[in-house]
Protein backbone atom coordinates (compact mmCIF):
# COMPACT_ATOMS: atom_id res chain seq x y z
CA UNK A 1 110.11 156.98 105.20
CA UNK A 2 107.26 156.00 102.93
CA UNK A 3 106.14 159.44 102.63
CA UNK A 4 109.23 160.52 101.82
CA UNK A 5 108.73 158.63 98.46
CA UNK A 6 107.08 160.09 95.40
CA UNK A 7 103.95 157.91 93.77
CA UNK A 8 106.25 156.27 91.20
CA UNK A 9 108.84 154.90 93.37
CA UNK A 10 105.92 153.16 95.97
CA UNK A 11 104.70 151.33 92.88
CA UNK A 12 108.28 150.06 92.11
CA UNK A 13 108.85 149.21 95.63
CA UNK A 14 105.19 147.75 96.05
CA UNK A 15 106.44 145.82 92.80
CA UNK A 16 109.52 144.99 93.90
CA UNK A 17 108.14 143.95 97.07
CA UNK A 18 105.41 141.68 95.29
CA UNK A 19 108.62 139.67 93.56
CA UNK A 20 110.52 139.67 96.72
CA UNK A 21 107.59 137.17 98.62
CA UNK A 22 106.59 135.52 95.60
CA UNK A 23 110.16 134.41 95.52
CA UNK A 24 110.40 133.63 99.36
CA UNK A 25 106.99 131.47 98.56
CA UNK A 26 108.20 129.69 95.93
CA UNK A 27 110.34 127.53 97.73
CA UNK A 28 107.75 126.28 100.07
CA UNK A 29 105.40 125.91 97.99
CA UNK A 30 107.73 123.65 95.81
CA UNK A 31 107.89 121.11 99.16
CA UNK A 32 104.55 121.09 99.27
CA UNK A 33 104.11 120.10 95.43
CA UNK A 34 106.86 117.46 95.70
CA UNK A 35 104.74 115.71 98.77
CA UNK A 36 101.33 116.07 96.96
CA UNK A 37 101.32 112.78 94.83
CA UNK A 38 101.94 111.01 98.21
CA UNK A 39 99.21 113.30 100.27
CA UNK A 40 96.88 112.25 97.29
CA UNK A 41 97.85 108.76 97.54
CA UNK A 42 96.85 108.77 101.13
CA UNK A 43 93.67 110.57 100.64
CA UNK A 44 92.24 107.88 97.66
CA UNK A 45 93.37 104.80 100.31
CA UNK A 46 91.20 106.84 102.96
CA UNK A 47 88.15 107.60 100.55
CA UNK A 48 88.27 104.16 99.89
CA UNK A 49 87.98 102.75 103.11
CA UNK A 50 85.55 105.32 104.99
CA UNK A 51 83.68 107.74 101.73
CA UNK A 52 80.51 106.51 102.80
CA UNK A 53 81.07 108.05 105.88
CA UNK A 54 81.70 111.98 104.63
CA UNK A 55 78.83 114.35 104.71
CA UNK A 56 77.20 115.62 101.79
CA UNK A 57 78.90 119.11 102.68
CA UNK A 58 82.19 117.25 103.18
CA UNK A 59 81.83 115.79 99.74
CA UNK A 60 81.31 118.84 98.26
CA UNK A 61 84.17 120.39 99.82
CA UNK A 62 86.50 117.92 98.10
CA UNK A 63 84.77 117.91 94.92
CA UNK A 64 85.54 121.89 94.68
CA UNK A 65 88.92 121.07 95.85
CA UNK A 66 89.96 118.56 93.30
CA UNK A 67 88.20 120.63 90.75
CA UNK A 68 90.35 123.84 91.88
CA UNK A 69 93.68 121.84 91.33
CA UNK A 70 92.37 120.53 88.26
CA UNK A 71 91.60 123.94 87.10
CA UNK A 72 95.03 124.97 88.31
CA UNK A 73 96.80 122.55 86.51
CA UNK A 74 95.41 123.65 83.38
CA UNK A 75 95.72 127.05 83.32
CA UNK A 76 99.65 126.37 84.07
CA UNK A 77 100.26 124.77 81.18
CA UNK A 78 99.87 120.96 82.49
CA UNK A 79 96.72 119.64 81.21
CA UNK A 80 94.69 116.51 81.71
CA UNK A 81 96.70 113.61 80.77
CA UNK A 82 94.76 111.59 78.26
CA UNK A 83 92.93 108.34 79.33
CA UNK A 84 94.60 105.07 79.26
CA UNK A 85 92.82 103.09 76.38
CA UNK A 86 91.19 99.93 77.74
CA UNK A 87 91.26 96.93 75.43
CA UNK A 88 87.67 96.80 74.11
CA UNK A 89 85.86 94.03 76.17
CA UNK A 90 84.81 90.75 74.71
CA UNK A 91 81.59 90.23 73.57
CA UNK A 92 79.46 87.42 74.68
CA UNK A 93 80.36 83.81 74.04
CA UNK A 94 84.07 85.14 72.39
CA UNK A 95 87.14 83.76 73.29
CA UNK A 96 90.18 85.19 73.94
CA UNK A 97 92.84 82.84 71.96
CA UNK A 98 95.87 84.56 73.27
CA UNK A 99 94.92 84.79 77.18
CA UNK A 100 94.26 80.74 76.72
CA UNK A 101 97.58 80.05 75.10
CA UNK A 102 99.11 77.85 78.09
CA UNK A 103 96.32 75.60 77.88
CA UNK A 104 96.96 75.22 74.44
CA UNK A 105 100.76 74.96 74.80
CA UNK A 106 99.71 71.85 77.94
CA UNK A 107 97.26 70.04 75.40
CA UNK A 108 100.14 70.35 72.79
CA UNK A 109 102.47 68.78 75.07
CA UNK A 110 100.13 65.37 75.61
């Protein structure tokens, strides 16, 4: 049946066909995204009990892997959130008024 079909209409049905499994894919794939934060949840609790125990080779293998989805991210339009600003740390021998306010508001109250 496929050779009954002239060059042009294979590459609308290879086309057509391409659409067709993307859009069987897409459904499965979207499962799999909606599960990920919990997978990756589960996967920092486990590097932080047993990391020390990976390979270097290991290691690597999730280093390219985080960078991949990274790199994925990205390039669909979701890029790198931007770091949550710290409040700058005290310097040496400063004192934080506001974080010491209930011992004030006790010694007021004597």
């Amino acid at each position: 049946m496929l050779a009954a079909l002239t060059p042009d209409e294979r590459e609308a049905l290879a086309d057509w066909l391409a659409v067709y499994r993307e859009g069987q894919a897409r459904p499965e794939a979207r499962a799999m995204l909606a599960s990920a934060p919990a997978q990756l949840e589960s996967l920092v609790s486990a590097l932080e009990v047993a990391a020390d125990t990976m390979s270097a080779a290991e290691a690597d293998r999730v280093w390219a892997q985080l960078q991949a989805i990274a790199r994925t991210l990205k390039r669909s339009g979701h890029p790198r959130p931007r770091a949550v600003r710290r409040p700058p740390a005290q310097l040496p021998g400063q004192q934080d008024f506001f974080a010491d306010s209930n011992e004030l508001e006790q010694l007021a109250d004597h």
